[in-house]
Protein backbone atom coordinates (compact mmCIF):
# COMPACT_ATOMS: atom_id res chain seq x y z
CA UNK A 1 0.00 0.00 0.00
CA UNK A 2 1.30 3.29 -1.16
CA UNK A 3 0.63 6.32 0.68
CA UNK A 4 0.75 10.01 -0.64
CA UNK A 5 -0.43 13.16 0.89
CA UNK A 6 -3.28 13.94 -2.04
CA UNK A 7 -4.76 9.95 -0.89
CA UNK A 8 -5.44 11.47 2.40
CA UNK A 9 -6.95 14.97 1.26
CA UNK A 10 -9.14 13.33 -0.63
CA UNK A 11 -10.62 10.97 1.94
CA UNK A 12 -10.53 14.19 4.56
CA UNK A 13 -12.59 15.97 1.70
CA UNK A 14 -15.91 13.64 2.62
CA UNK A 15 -15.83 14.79 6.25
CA UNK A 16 -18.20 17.52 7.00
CA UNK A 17 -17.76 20.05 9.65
CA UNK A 18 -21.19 20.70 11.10
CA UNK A 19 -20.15 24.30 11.84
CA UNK A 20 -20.37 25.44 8.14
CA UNK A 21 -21.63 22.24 6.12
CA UNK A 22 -17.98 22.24 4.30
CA UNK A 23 -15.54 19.27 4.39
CA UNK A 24 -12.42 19.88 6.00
CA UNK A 25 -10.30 20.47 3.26
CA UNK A 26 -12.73 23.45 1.52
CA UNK A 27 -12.65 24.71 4.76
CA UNK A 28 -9.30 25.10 5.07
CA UNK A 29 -9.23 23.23 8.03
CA UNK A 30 -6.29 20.27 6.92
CA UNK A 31 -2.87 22.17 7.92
CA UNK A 32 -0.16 21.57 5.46
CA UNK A 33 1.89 19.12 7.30
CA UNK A 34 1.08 16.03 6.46
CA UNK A 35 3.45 13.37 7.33
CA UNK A 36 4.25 9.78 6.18
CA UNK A 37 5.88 7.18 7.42
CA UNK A 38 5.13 3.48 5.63
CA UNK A 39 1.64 2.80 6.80
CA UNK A 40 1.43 6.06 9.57
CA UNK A 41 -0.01 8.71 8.93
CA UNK A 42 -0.31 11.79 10.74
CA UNK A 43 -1.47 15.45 9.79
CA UNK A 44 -3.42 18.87 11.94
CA UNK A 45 -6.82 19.68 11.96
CA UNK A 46 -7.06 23.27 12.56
CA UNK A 47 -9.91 25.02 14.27
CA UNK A 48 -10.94 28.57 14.92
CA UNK A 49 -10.92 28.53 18.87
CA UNK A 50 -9.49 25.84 20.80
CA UNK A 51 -13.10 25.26 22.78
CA UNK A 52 -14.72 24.01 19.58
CA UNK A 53 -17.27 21.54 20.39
CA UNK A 54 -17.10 19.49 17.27
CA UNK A 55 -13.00 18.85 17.78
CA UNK A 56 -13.55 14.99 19.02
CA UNK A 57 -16.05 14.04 16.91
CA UNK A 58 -13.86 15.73 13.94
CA UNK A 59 -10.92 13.93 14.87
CA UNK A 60 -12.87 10.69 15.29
CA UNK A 61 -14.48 11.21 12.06
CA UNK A 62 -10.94 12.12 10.24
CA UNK A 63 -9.79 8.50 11.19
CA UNK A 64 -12.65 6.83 10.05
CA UNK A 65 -12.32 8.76 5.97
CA UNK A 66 -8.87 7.35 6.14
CA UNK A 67 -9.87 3.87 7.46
CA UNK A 68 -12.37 3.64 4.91
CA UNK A 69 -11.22 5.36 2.11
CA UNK A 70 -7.93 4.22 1.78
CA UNK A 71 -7.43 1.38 4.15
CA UNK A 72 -8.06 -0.06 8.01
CA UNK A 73 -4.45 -1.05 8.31
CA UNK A 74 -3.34 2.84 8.22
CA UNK A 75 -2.03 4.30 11.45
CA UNK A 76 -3.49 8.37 11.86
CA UNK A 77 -1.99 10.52 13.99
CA UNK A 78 -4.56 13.10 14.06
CA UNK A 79 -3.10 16.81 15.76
CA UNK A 80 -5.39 19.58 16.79
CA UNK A 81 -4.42 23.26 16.14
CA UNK A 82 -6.21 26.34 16.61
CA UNK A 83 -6.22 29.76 15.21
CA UNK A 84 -6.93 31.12 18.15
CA UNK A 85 -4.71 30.80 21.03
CA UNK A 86 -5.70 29.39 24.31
CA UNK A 87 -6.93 31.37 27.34
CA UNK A 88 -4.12 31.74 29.85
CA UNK A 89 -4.60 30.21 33.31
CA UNK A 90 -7.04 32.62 35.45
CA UNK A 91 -5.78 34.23 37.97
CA UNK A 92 -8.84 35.19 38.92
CA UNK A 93 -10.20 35.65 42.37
CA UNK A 94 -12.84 33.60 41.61
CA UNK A 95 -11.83 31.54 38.63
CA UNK A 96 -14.73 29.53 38.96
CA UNK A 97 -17.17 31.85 38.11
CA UNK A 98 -18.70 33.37 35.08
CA UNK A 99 -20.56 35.97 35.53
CA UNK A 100 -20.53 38.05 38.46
CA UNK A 101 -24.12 40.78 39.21
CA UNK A 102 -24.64 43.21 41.56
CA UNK A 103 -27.97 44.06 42.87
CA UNK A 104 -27.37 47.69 43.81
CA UNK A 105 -30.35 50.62 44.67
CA UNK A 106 -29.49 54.13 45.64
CA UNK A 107 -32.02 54.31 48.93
CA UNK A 108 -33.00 52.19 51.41
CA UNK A 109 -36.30 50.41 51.72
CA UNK A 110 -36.60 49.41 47.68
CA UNK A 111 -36.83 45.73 47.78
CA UNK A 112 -33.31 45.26 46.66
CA UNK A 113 -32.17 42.16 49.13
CA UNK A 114 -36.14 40.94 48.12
CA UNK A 115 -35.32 40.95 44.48
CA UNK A 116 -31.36 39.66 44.80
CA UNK A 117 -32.99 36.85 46.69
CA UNK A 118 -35.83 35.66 44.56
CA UNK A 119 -33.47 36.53 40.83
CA UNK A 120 -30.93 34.56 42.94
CA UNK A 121 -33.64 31.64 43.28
CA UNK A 122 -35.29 31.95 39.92
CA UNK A 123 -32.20 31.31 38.16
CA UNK A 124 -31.63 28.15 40.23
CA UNK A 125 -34.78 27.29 39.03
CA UNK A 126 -33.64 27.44 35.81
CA UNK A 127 -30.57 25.05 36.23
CA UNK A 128 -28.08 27.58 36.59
CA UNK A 129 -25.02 26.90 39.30
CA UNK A 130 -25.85 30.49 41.66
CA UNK A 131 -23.66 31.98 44.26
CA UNK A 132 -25.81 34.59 46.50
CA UNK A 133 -22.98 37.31 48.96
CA UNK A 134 -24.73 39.11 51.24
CA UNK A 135 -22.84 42.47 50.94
CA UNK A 136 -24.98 44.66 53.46
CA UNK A 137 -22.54 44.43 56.56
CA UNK A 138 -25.05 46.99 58.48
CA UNK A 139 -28.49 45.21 57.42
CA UNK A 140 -28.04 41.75 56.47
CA UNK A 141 -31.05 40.20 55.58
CA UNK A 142 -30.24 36.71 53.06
CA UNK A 143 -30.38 34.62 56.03
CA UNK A 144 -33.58 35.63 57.38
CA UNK A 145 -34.96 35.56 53.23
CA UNK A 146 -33.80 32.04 53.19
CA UNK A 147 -34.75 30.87 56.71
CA UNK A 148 -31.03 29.96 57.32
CA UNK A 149 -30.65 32.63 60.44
CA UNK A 150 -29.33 29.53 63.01
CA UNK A 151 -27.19 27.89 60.20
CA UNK A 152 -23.34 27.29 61.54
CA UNK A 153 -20.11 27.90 58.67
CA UNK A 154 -17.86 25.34 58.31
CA UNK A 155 -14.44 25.45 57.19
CA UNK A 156 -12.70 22.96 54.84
CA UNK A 157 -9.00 23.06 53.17
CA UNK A 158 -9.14 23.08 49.18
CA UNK A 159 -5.13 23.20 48.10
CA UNK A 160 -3.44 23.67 51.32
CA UNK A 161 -6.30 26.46 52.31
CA UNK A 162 -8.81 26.95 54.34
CA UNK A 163 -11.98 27.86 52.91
CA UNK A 164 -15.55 29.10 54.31
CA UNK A 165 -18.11 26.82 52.73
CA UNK A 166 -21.11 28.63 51.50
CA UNK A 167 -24.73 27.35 53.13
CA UNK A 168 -26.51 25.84 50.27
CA UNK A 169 -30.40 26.43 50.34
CA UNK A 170 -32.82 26.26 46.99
CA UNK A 171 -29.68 25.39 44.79
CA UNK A 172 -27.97 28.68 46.29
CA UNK A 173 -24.94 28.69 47.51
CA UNK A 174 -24.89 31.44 50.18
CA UNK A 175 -22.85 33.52 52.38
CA UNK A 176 -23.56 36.90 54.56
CA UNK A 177 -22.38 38.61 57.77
CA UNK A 178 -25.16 37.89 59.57
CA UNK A 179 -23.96 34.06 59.82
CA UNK A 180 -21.07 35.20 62.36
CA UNK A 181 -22.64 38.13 63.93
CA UNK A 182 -25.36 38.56 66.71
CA UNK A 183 -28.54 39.15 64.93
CA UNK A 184 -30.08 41.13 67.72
CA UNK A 185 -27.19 43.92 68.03
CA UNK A 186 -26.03 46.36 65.80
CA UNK A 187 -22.62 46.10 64.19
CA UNK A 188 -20.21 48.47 65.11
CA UNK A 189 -17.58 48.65 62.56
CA UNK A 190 -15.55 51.22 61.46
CA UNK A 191 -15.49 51.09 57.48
CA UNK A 192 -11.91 49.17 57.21
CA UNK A 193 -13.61 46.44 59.09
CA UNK A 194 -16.61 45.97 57.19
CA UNK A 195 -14.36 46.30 54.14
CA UNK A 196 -12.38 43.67 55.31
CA UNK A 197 -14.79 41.17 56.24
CA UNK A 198 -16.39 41.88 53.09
CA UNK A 199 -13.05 40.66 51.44
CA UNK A 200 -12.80 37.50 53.37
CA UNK A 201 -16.28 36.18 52.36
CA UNK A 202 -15.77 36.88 48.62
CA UNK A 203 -11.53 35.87 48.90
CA UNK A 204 -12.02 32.58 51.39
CA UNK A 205 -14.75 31.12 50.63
CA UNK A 206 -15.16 28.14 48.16
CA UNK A 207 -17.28 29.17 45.93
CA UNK A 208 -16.51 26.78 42.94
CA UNK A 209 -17.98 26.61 39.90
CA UNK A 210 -21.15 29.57 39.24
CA UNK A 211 -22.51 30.73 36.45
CA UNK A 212 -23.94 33.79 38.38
CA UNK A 213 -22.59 35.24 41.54
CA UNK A 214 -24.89 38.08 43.05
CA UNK A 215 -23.82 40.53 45.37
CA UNK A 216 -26.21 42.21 47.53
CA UNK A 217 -25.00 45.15 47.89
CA UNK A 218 -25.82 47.98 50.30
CA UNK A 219 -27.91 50.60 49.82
CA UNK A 220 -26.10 54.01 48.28
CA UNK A 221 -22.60 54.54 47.79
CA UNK A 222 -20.17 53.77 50.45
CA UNK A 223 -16.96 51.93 51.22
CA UNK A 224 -18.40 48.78 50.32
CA UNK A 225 -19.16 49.50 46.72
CA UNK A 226 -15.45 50.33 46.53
CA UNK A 227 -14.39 47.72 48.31
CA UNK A 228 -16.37 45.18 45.99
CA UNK A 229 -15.22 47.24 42.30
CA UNK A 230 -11.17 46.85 43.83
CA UNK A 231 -11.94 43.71 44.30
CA UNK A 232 -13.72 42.08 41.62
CA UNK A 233 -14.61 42.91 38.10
CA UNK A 234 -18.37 42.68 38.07
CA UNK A 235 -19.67 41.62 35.19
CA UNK A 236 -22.86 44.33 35.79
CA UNK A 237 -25.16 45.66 38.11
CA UNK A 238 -28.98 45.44 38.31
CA UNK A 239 -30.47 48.67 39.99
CA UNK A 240 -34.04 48.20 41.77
CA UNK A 241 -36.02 51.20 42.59
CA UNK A 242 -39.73 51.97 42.96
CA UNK A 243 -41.57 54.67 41.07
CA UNK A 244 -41.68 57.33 43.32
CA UNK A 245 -39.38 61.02 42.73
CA UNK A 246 -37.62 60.39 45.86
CA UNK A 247 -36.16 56.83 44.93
CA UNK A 248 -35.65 57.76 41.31
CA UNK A 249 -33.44 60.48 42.37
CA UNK A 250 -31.28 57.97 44.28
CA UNK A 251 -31.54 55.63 41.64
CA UNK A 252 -29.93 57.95 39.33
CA UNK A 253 -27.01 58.61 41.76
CA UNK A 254 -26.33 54.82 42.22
CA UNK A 255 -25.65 54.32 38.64
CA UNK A 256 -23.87 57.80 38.20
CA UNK A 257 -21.53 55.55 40.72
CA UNK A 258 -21.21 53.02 38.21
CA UNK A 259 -21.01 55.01 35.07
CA UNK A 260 -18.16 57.07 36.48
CA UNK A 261 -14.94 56.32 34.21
CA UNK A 262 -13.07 55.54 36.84
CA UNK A 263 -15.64 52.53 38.05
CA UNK A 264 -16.76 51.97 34.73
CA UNK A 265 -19.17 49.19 35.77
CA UNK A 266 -21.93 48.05 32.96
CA UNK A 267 -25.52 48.87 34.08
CA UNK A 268 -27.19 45.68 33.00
CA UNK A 269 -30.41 47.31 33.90
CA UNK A 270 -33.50 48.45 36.49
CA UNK A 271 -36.02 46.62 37.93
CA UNK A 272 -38.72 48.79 38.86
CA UNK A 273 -40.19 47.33 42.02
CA UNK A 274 -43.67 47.66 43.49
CA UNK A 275 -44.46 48.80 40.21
CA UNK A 276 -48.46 48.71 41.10
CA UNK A 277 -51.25 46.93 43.24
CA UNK A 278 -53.74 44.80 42.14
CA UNK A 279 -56.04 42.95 44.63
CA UNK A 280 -56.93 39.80 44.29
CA UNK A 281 -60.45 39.61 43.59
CA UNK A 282 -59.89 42.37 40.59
CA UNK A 283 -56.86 40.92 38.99
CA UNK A 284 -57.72 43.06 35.79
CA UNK A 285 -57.07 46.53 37.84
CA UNK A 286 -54.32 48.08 38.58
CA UNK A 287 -53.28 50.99 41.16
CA UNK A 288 -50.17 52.87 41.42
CA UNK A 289 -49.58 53.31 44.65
CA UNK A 290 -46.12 55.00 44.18
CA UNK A 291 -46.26 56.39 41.04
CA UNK A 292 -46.98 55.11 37.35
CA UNK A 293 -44.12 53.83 35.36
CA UNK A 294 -41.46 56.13 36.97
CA UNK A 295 -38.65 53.48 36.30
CA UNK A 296 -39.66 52.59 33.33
CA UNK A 297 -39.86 56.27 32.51
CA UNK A 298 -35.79 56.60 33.91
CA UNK A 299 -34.58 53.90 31.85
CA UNK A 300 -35.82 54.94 28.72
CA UNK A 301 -34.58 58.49 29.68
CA UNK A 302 -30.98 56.80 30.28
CA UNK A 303 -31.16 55.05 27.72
CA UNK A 304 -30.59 51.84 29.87
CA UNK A 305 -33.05 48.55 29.86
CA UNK A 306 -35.64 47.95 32.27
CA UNK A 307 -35.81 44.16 33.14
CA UNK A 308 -39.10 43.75 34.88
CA UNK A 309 -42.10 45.78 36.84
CA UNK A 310 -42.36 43.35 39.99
CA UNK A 311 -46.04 43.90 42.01
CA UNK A 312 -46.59 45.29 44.96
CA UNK A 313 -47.98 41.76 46.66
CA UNK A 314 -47.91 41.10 50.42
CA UNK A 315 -46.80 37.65 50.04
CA UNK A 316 -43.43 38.42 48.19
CA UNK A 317 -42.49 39.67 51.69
CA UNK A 318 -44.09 37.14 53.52
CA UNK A 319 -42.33 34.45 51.62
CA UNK A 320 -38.75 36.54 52.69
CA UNK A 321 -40.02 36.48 56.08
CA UNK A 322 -41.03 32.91 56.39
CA UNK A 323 -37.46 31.88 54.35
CA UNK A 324 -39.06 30.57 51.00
CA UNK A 325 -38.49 32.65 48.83
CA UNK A 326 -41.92 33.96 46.45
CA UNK A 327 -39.80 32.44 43.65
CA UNK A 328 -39.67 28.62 44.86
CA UNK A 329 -43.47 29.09 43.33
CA UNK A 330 -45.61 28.59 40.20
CA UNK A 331 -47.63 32.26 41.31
CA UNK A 332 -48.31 34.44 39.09
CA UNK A 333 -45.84 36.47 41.39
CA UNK A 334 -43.15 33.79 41.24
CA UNK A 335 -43.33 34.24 36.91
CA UNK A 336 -42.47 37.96 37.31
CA UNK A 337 -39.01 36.88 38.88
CA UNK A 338 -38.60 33.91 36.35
CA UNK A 339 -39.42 36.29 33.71
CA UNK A 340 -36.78 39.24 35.69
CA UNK A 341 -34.47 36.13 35.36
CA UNK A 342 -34.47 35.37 31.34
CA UNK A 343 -34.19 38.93 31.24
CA UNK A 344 -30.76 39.29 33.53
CA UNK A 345 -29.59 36.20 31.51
CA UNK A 346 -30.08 37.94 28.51
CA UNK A 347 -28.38 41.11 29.30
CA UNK A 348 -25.07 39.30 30.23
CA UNK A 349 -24.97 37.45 27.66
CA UNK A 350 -25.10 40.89 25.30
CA UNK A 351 -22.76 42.75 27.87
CA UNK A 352 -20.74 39.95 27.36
CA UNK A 353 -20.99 39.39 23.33
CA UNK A 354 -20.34 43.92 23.48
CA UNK A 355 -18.01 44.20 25.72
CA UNK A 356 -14.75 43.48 27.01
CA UNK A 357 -14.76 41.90 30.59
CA UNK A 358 -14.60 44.25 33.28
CA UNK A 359 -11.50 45.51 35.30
CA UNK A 360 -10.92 45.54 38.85
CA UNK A 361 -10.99 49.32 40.07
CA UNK A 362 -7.31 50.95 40.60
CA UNK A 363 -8.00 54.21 42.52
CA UNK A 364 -5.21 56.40 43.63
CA UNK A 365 -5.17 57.50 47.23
């Protein structure tokens, strides 16, 4: 059996790559370096980026062309290139993670920890690995939400360190200050120490592997939102605000924050919360307690998106207060935060298509 290098193009030119419908040699995707040796064979297939998911059944279907084509007895040596270079190692803080939100409002008072837990739940629900901090050193409030308040941390080693391991509840993985302090005092930090404690649940914990990691961040601008931007590059922020002037106002400031070159943080968009009433036994009507449509009304004048109008419904805060979240449910209620959850999914994945990923903060003291 005689073996030449236009035998083996030829039986590589029946092999389809599912990506474009072309064989491999049309699509330029044979690298010219085949070698021969008696009956071995070897040769590169090349492919744009070196995650390509059709690179072992390509391979696999390489040998087989050869084995049939020419003969069984052949010995391939099949190489894979790629045009695009590999990622280098992370060195990420959390190299586990994908995407990482904060749910940020500029007041008090908003829902914000209400909607960072049920978004954090909803996307559970929708099979996605989720990572919930509880960033609001002065007002924690994710353990109460998840009915975790007694729950004791536990510390493993993972690679010669020692690591906090998150409480898991509703497929959330889930860590806050108000595990480790007493939930009937007041804490009494100056801001270094909240900053540092901050640090220590995002830095040793073992978070693994997340698709989304929300921070619940505190109300405003403070310490803490620097603390978290020098730390991490979020991937965005949601803002949550309700209708009224006086929480619009702070609305605007909190993503000022954001949009400030120096943070340069993408808004991913504004949930407008307690958007409007409606009573049960008129589920047709509708009353605006706190205003019509004022965040809808901001984030068309920014120019940002506005990812859902969530009801003003008692039982979305009794569910927080009984620990099950309104989102564990099939309500009509528990569809406005699956819905709020397609549409944070969806914004990432755009921020992330647009843009570059997003630096830590350096800020010069």
């Amino acid at each position: 059996m005689q073996l030449y290098p236009a035998l083996i193009t030829d039986a590589l030119q029946t092999v389809r790559y599912p990506g474009n419908g072309k064989n491999l040699v049309e699509a330029q995707m044979v690298e010219d370096d085949i070698r021969i040796d008696g009956d071995s064979v070897s040769f590169s297939l090349i492919f744009d980026k070196p995650t390509d998911p059709f690179i072992k059944s390509m391979v696999k279907a390489a040998e087989t062309a050869i084995h049939t084509y020419i003969s069984p007895d052949v010995k391939v040596t099949v190489n894979v290139a790629s045009r695009q270079p590999a990622a280098p190692k992370s060195t990420a803080i959390l190299p586990g993670v994908k995407n990482i939100v904060g749910v940020a409002s500029g007041k008090g008072g908003v829902g914000k920890s209400t909607v960072a837990a049920n978004l954090a739940v909803a996307l559970a629900r929708e099979g996605y690995k989720v990572g919930l901090l509880d960033a609001d050193i002065f007002g924690p409030s994710v353990p109460k939400m998840f009915g975790i308040e007694d729950e004791q941390l536990y510390i493993h080693e993972v690679d010669g360190r020692q690591l906090i391991l998150p409480v898991e509840r509703y497929g959330v993985k889930l860590l806050s200050i108000g595990f480790v302090v007493d939930r009937d005092k007041a804490v009494l930090w100056r801001g270094s120490m909240a900053s540092n404690a901050l640090k220590q649940l995002i830095t040793d914990a073992d978070w693994g592997e997340l698709d989304y990691f929300l921070i619940d961040m505190p109300p405003g601008t403070s310490d803490i939102h620097l603390t978290l931007v020098q730390t991490l590059g979020l991937t965005g922020v949601v803002i949550v605000t309700t209708p009224q002037e006086v929480a619009l106002a702070d609305a605007r400031k909190g993503i000022a924050m954001f949009m400030e070159d120096k943070v340069n943080v993408p808004i991913l968009g504004l949930v407008e919360n307690m958007a409007y009433f409606t009573p049960a036994e008129h589920p047709d009507e509708r009353y605006y307690i706190f205003g019509k449509e004022g965040g809808l009304k901001l984030a068309d004048k920014l120019g940002i998106n506005i990812l859902a109008q969530i009801p003003l419904v008692a039982s979305i805060a009794d569910s927080g207060d009984n620990g099950a979240p309104i989102a564990l449910t099939d309500s009509i209620t528990g569809h406005a935060f699956a819905h709020l959850a397609h549409e944070v999914v969806d914004a990432v994945n755009r921020r992330n298509n647009d843009l570059p990923p997003t630096e830590k903060v350096h800020l010069n003291h």
